[in-house]
C-alpha atoms as a PDB file:
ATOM      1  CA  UNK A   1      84.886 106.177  94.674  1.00  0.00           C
ATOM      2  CA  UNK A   2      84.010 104.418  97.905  1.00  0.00           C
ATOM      3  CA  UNK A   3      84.743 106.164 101.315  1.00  0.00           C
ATOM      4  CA  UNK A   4      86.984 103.711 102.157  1.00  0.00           C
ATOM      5  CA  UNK A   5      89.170 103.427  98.893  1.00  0.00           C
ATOM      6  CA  UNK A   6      89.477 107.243  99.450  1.00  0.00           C
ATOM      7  CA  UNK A   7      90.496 107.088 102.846  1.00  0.00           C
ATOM      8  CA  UNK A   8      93.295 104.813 101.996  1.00  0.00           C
ATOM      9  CA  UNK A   9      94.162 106.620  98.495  1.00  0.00           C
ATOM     10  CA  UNK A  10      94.740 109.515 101.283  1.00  0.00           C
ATOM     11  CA  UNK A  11      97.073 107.543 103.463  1.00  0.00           C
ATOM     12  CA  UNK A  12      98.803 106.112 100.256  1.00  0.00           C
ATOM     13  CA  UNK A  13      99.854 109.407  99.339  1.00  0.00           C
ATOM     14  CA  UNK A  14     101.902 109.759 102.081  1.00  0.00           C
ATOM     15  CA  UNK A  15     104.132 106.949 101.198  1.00  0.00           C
ATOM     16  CA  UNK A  16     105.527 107.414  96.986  1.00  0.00           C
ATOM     17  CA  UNK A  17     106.426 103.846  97.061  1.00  0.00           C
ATOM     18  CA  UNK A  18     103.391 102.643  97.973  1.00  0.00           C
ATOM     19  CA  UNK A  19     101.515 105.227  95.947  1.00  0.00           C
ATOM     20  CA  UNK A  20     103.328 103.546  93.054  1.00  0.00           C
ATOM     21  CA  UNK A  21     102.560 100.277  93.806  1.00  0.00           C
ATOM     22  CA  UNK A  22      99.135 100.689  94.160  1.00  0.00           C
ATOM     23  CA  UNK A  23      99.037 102.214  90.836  1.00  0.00           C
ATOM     24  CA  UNK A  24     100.644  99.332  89.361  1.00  0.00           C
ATOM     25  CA  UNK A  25      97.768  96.790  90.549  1.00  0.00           C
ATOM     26  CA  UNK A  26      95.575  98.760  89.416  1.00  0.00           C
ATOM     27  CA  UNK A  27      97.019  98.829  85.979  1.00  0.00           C
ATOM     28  CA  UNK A  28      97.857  95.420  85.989  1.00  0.00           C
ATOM     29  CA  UNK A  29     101.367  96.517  85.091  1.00  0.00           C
ATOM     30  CA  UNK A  30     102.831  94.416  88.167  1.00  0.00           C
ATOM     31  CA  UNK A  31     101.508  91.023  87.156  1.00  0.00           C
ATOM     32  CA  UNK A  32     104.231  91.539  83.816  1.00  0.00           C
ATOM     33  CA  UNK A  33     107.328  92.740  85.790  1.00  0.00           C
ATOM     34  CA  UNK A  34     109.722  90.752  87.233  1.00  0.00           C
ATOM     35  CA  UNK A  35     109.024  88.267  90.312  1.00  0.00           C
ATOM     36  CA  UNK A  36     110.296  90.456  93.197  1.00  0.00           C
ATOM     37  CA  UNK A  37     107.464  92.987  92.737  1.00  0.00           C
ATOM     38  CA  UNK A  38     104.986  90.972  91.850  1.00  0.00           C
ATOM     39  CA  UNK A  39     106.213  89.112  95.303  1.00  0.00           C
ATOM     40  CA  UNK A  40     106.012  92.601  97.096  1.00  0.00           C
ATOM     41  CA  UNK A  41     102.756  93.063  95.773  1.00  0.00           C
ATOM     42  CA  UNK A  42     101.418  89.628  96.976  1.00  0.00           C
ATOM     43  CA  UNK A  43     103.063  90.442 100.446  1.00  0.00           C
ATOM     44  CA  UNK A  44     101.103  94.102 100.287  1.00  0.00           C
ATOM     45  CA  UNK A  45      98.144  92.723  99.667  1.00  0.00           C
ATOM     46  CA  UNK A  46      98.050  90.053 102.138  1.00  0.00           C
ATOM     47  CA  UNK A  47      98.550  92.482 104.581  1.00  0.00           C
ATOM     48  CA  UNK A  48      96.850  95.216 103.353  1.00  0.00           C
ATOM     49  CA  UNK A  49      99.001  97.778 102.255  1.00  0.00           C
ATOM     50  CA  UNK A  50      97.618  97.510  99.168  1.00  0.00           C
ATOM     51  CA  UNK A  51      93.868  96.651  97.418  1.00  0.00           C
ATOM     52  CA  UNK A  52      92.932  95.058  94.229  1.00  0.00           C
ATOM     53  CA  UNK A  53      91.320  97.068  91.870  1.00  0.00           C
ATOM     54  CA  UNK A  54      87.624  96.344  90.223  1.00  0.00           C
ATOM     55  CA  UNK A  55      88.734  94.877  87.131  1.00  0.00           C
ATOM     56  CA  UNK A  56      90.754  91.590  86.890  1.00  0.00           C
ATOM     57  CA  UNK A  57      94.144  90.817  85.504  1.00  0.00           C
ATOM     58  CA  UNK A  58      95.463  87.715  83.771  1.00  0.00           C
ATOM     59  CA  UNK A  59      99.023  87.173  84.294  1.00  0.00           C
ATOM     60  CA  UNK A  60     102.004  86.005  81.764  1.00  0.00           C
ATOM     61  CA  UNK A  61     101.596  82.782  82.926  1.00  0.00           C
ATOM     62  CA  UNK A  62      98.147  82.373  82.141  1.00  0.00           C
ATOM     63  CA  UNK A  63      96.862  82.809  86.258  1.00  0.00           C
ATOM     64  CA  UNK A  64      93.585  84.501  86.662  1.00  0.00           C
ATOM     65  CA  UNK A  65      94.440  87.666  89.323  1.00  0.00           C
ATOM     66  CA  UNK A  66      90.845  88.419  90.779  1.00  0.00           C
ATOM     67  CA  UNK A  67      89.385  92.272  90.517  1.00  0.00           C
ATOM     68  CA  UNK A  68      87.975  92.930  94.301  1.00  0.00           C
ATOM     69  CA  UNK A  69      84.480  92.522  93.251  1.00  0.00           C
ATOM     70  CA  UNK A  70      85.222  88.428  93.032  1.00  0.00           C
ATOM     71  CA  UNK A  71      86.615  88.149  96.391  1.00  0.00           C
ATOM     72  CA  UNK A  72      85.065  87.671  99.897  1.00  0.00           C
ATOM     73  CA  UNK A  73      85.195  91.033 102.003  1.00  0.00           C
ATOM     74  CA  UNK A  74      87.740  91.193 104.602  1.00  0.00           C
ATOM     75  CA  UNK A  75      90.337  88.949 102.696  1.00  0.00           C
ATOM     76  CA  UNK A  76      93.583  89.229 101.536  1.00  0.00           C
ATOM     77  CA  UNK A  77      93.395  91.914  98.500  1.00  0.00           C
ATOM     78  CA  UNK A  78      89.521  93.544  99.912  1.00  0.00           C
ATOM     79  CA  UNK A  79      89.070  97.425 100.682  1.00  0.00           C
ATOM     80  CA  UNK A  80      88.308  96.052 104.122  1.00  0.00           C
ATOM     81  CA  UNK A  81      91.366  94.668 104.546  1.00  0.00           C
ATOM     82  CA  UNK A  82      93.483  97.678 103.165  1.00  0.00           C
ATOM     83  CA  UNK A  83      90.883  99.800 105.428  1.00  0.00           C
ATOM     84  CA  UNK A  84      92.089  97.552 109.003  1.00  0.00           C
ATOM     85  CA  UNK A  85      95.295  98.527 107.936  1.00  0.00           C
ATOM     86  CA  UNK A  86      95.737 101.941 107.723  1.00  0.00           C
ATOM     87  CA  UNK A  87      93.174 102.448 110.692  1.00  0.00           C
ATOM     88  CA  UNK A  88      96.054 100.569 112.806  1.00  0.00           C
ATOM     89  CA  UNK A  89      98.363 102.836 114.226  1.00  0.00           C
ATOM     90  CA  UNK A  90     101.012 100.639 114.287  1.00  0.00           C
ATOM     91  CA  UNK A  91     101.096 100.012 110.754  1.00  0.00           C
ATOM     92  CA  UNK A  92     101.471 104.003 110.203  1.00  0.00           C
ATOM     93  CA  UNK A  93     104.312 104.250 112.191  1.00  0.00           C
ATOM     94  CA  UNK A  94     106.075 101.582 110.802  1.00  0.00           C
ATOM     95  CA  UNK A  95     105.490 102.854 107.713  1.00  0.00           C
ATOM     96  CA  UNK A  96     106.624 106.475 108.383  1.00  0.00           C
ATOM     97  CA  UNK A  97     109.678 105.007 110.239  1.00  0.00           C
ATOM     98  CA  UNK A  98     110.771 103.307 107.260  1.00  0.00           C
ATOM     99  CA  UNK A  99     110.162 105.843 104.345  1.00  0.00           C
ATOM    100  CA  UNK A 100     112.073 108.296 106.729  1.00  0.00           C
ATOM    101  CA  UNK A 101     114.500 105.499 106.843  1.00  0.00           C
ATOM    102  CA  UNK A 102     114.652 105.378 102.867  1.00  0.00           C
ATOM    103  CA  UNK A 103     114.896 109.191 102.770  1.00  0.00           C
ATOM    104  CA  UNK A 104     117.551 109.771 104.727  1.00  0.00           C
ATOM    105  CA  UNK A 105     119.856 106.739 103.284  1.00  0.00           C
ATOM    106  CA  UNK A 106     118.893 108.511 100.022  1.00  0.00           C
ATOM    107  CA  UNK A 107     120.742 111.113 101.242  1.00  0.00           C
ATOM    108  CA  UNK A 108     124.385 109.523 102.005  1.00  0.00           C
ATOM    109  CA  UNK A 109     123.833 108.046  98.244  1.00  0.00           C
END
């Protein structure tokens, strides 16, 4: 494993959703589910919450989702782009604000 797809496996951890997620693309289980996650995963990767993973996915409707290998670093979906990410302090503390957000309101339910 690459430093830097260890160093964000390590930040993942600290976030189940995302964890979860991120196992998902890499299973290619998110490309099959219904269109809000595979949404959420689009949005994730764009910004870099989440990577794609080295082998490549075809989804239901016949679209070609690329492994990481056939994309340019630093775009949408790259280890450098998931690496910017969690090296940006703000994007850790919004994180952390919302899952203890989500665990409290668990809570009251």
């Amino acid at each position: 494993m690459k430093v830097k797809e260890k160093f964000i496996r390590e930040r993942q951890q600290d976030f189940p959703h995302i964890k979860m997620m991120q196992e998902w693309i890499d299973n290619g289980y998110v490309w099959s589910m219904e269109g809000s996650v595979g949404r959420e995963a689009v949005r994730g990767l764009e910004c870099g919450m989440y990577f794609l993973p080295n082998q490549s996915f075809t989804n239901p409707y016949g679209q070609h989702i690329p492994s990481r290998e056939e994309i340019r670093i630093g775009t949408n979906g790259s280890l450098d782009n998931a690496y910017d990410f969690y090296n940006d302090d703000n994007n850790l503390w919004e994180l952390e604000l919302e899952h203890d957000f989500n665990e409290n309101n668990d809570q009251w339910n």
